[in-house]
Protein backbone atom coordinates (compact mmCIF):
# COMPACT_ATOMS: atom_id res chain seq x y z
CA UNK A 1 -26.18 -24.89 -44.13
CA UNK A 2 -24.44 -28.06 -44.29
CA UNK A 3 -20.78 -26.48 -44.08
CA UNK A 4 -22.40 -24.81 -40.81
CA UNK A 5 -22.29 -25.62 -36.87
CA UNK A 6 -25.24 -24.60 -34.84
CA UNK A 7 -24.39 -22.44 -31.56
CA UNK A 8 -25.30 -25.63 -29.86
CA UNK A 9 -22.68 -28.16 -32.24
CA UNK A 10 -20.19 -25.70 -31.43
CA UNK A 11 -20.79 -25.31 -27.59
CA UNK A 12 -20.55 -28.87 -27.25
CA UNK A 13 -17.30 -28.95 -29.79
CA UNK A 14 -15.67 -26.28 -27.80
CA UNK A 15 -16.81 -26.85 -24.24
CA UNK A 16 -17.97 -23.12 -24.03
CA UNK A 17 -21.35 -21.89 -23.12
CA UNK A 18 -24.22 -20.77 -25.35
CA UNK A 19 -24.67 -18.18 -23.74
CA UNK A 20 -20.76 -17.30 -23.77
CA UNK A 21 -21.03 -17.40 -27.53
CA UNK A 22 -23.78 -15.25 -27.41
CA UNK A 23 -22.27 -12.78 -25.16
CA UNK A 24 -18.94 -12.73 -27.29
CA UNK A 25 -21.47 -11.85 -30.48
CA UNK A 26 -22.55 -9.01 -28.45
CA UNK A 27 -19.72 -7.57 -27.51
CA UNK A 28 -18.35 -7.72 -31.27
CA UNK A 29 -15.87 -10.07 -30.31
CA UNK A 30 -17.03 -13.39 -31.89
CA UNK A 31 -19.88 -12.83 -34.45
CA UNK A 32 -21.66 -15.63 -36.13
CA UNK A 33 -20.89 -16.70 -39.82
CA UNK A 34 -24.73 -16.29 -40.61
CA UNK A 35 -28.07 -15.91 -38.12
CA UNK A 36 -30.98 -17.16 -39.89
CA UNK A 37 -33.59 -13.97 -40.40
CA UNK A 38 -36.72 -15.95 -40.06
CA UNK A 39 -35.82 -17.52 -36.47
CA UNK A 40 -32.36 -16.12 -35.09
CA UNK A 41 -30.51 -19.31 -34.83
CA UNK A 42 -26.66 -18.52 -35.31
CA UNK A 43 -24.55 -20.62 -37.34
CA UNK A 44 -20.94 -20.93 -37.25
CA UNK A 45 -18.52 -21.54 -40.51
CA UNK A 46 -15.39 -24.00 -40.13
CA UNK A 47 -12.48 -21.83 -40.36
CA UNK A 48 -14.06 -19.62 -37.44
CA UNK A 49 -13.27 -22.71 -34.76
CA UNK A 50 -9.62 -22.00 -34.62
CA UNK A 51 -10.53 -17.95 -34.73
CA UNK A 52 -12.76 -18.98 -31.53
CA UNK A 53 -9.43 -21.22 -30.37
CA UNK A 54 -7.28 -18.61 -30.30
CA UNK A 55 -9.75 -15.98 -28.65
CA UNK A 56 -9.86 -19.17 -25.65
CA UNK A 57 -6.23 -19.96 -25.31
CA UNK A 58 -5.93 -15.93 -25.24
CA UNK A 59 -8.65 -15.76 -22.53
CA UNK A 60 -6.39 -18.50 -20.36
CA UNK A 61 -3.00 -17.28 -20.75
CA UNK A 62 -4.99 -13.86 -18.62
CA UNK A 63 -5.93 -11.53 -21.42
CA UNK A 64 -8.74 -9.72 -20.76
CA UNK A 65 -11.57 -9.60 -23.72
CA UNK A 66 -10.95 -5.93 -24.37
CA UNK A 67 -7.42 -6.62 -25.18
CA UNK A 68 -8.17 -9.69 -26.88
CA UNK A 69 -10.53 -7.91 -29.50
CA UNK A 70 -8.04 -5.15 -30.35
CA UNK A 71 -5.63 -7.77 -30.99
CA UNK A 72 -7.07 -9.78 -33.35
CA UNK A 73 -8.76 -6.86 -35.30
CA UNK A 74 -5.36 -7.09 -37.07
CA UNK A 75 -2.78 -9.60 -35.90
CA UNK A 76 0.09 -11.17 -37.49
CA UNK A 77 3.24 -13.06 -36.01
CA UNK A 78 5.01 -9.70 -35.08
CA UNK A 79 2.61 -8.61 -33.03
CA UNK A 80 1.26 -11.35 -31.54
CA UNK A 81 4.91 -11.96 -30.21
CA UNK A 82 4.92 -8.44 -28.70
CA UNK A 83 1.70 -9.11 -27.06
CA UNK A 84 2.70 -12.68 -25.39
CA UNK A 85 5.96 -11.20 -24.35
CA UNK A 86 4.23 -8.49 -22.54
CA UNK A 87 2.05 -11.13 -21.26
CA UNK A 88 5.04 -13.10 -20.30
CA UNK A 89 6.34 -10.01 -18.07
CA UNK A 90 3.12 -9.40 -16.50
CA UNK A 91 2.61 -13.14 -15.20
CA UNK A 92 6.58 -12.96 -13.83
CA UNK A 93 5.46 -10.12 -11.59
CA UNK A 94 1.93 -11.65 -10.88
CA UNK A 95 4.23 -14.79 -9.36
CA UNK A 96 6.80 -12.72 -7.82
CA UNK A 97 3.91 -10.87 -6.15
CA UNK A 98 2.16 -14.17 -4.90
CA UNK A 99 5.45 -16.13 -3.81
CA UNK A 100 6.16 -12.92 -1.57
CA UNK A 101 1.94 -13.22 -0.55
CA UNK A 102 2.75 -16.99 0.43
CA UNK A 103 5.58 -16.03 2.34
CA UNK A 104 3.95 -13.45 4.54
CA UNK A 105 1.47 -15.87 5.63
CA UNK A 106 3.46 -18.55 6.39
CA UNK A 107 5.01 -15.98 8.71
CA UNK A 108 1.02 -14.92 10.23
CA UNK A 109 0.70 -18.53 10.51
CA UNK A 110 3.43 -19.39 12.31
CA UNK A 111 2.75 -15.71 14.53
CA UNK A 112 -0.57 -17.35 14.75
CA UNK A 113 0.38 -20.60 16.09
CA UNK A 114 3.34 -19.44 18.14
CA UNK A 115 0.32 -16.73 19.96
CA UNK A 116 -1.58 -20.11 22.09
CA UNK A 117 1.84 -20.82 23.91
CA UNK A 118 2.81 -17.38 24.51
CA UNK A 119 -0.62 -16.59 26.11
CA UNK A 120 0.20 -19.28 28.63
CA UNK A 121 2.73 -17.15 29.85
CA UNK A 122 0.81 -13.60 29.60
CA UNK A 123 2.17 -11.29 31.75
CA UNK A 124 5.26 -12.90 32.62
CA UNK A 125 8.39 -10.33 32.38
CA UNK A 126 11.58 -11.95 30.09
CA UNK A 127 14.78 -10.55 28.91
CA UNK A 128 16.06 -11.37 25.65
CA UNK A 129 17.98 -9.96 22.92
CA UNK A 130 16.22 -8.22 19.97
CA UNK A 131 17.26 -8.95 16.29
CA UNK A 132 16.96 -5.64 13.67
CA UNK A 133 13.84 -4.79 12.70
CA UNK A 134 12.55 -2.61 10.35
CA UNK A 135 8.93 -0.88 10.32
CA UNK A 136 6.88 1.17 7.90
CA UNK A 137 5.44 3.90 10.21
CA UNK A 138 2.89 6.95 9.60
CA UNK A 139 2.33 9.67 12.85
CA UNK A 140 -0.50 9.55 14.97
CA UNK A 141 -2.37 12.73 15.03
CA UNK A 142 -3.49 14.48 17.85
CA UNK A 143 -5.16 13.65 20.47
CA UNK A 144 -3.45 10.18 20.15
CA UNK A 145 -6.54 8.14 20.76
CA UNK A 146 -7.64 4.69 19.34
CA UNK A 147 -9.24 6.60 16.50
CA UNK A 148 -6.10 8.46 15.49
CA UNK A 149 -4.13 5.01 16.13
CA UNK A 150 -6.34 3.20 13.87
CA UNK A 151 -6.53 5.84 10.92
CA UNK A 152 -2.39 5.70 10.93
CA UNK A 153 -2.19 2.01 11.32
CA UNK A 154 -4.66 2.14 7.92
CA UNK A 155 -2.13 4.52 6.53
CA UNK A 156 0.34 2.35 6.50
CA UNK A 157 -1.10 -0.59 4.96
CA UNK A 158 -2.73 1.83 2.40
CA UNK A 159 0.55 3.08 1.65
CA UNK A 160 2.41 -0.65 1.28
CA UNK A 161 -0.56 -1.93 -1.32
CA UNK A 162 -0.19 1.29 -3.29
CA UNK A 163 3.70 1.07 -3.21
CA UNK A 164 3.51 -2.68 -3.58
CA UNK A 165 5.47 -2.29 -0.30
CA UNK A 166 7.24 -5.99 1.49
CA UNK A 167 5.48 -5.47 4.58
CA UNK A 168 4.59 -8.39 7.09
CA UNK A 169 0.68 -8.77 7.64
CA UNK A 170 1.01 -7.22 10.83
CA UNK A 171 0.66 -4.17 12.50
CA UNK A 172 2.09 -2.03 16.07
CA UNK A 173 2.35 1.00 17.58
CA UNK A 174 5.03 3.22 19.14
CA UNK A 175 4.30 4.36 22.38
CA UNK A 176 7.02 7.35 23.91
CA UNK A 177 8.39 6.59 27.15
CA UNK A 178 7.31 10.05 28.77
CA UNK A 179 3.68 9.27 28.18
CA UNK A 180 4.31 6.05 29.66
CA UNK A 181 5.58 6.93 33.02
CA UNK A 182 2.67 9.81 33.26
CA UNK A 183 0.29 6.82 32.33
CA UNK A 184 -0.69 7.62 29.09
CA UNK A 185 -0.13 3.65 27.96
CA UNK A 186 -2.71 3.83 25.14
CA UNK A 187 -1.34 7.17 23.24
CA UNK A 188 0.30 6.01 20.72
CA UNK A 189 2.94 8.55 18.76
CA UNK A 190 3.45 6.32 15.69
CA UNK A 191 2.01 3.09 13.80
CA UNK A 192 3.84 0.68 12.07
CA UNK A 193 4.09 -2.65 9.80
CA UNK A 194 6.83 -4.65 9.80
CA UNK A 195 8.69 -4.63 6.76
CA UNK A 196 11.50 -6.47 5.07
CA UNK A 197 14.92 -4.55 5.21
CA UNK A 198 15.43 -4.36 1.51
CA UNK A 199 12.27 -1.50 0.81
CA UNK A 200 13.72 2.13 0.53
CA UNK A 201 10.84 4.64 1.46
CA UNK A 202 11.74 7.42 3.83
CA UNK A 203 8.85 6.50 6.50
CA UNK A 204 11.13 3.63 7.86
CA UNK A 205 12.52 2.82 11.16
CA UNK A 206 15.28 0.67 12.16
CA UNK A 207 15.59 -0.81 14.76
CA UNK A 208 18.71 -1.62 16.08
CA UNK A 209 19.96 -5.41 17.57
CA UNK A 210 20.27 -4.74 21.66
CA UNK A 211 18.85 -5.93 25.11
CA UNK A 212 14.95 -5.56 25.33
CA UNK A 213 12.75 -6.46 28.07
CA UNK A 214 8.93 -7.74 26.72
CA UNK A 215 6.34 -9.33 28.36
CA UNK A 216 2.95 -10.51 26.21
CA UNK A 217 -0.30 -8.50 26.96
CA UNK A 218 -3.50 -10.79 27.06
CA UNK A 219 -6.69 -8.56 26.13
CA UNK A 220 -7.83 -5.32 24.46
CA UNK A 221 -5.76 -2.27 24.52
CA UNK A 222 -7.71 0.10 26.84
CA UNK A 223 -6.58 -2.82 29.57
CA UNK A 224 -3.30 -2.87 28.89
CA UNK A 225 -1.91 -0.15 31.83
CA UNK A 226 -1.14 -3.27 33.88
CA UNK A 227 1.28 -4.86 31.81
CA UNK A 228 3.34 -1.48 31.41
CA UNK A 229 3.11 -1.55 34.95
CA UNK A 230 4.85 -5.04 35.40
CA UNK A 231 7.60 -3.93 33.14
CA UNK A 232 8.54 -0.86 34.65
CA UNK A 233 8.43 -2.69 38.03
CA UNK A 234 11.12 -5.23 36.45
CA UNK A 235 13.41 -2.43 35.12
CA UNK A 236 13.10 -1.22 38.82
CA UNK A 237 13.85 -4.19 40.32
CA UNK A 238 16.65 -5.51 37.96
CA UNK A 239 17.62 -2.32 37.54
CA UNK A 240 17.81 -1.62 34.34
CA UNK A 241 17.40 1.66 32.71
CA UNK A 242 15.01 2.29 29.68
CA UNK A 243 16.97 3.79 26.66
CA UNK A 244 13.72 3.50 24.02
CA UNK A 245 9.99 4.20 23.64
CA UNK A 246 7.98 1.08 23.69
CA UNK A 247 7.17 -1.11 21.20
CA UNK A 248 3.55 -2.69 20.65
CA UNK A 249 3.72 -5.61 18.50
CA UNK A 250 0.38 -6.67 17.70
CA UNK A 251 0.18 -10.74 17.53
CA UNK A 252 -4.01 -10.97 17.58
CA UNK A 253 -5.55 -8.54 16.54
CA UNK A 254 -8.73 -7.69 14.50
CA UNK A 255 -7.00 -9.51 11.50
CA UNK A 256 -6.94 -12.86 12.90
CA UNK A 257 -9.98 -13.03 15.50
CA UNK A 258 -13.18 -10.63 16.17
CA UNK A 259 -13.04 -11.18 20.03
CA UNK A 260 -11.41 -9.09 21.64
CA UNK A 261 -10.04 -11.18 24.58
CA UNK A 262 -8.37 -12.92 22.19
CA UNK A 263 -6.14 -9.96 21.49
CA UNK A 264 -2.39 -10.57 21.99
CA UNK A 265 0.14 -7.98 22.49
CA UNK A 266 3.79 -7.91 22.69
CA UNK A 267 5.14 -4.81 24.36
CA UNK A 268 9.34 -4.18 23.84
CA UNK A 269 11.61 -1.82 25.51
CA UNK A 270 15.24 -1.44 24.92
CA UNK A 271 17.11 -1.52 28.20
CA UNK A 272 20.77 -1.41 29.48
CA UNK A 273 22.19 -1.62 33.22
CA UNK A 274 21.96 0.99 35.29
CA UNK A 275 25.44 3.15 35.17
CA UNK A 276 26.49 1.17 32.53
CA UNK A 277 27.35 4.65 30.72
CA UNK A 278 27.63 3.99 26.68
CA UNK A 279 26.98 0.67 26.33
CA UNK A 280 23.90 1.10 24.52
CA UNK A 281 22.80 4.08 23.21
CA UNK A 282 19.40 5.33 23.63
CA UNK A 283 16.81 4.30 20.33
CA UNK A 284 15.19 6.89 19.30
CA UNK A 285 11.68 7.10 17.33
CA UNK A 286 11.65 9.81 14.59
């Protein structure tokens, strides 16, 4: 017994659990050099420390103990380099996968942040120039209500974690322009996340760079008939002639806050002036 550690000696060497090493025993991973009949005790030889060494520095580098068993049933420099390169891979895309994480909420952050000073001017009608934009969209089924909004909206972010997808941590809808002027401002014909340019699915949209008018909706969506309202009274006004179906770009929304009069909502419509034959063609929604 003298050539022997105790489970406890070699917890303490280690800086692993008793109850770790016990577990690994279980699981036929680690198994004790002797267990004393009379009382149970487990006792560990020498040359097993750097066995339980490389089972740890396996555990950290992300193996799971499954794989880490099969491996060292038989292991030898061949295949332990086949197994750390494939390791290797996996932790490349595990990164790649986080720095594009980071980078989508920076961008909710910043959404997030920006959303406080463009509440302060809710409801107030602005002309600007839209940049290309491209959106991951699924159909809204019939009748087009909230329900039917949500489950496509769900869709697509289903669809993006599956596909491993570049979408923004956001989410919109598609509202066409006929419904709009019969006042049917909450029936939705598509939902959408924003995604990055580069992803080639067929379910994508572009949209094009042009002349939009938007204005920043302050509240829940059934409430939102008002704000249409103030934007087709601008077109009027200004005349300017609506050559798209809206866009709802969701800013708050049930991701960021619980409250719904919190919600923030920016509505976008492509626009040209009136007789101002071809100068922008009309965008069209699949």
């Amino acid at each position: 017994m003298e050539d022997l550690f105790s489970i406890g000696e070699l917890s303490k060497y280690q800086n692993i659990s008793k109850q770790t090493l016990i577990f690994y025993d279980k699981i036929g991973l680690f198994r004790p050099a002797y267990v004393d009949p009379d009382n149970g005790y487990r006792y560990y030889s020498a040359n097993q420390i750097d066995y339980l060494d490389t089972i740890l520095i396996m555990k950290k580098v992300g193996f799971s103990l499954a794989e880490i068993r099969e491996h060292m049933q038989h292991y030898d420099t061949e295949s332990s380099l086949a197994l750390l390169k494939r390791q290797q891979a996996a932790i490349e895309e595990q990164i790649r996968e986080l720095g594009l994480i980071r980078s989508r909420l920076s961008h909710r952050c910043a959404q997030i942040e920006q959303a406080e000073e463009q509440r302060k001017r809710q409801g107030e009608v602005t002309l600007e120039n839209a940049s290309p934009y491209s959106l991951l969209f699924h159909r809204v089924a019939a009748p087009y209500r909230p329900r039917e909004v949500s489950i496509a909206s769900k869709q697509c972010f289903a669809e993006a974690f599956e596909k491993k997808l570049p979408i923004f941590f956001q989410s919109g809808v598609i509202v066409p322009l006929a419904r709009i002027l019969e006042g049917r401002y909450t029936e939705a014909s598509l939902a959408f996340a924003p995604i990055e340019s580069t992803a080639r699915v067929p379910n994508i949209l572009r949209m094009p760079a042009g002349q939009c008018v938007t204005v920043c909706h302050a509240g829940d969506y059934a409430s939102i008939g008002p704000s249409y309202e103030k934007l087709l009274r601008y077109c009027r006004e200004q005349e300017l002639e609506i050559v798209s179906d809206a866009y709802e770009f969701c800013i708050n929304d049930y991701i960021t806050t619980h409250d719904e009069s919190e919600y923030l909502t920016k509505i976008l419509f492509y626009v040209q002036p009136k007789n101002a034959a071809g100068d922008a063609p009309a965008v069209h929604t699949p």
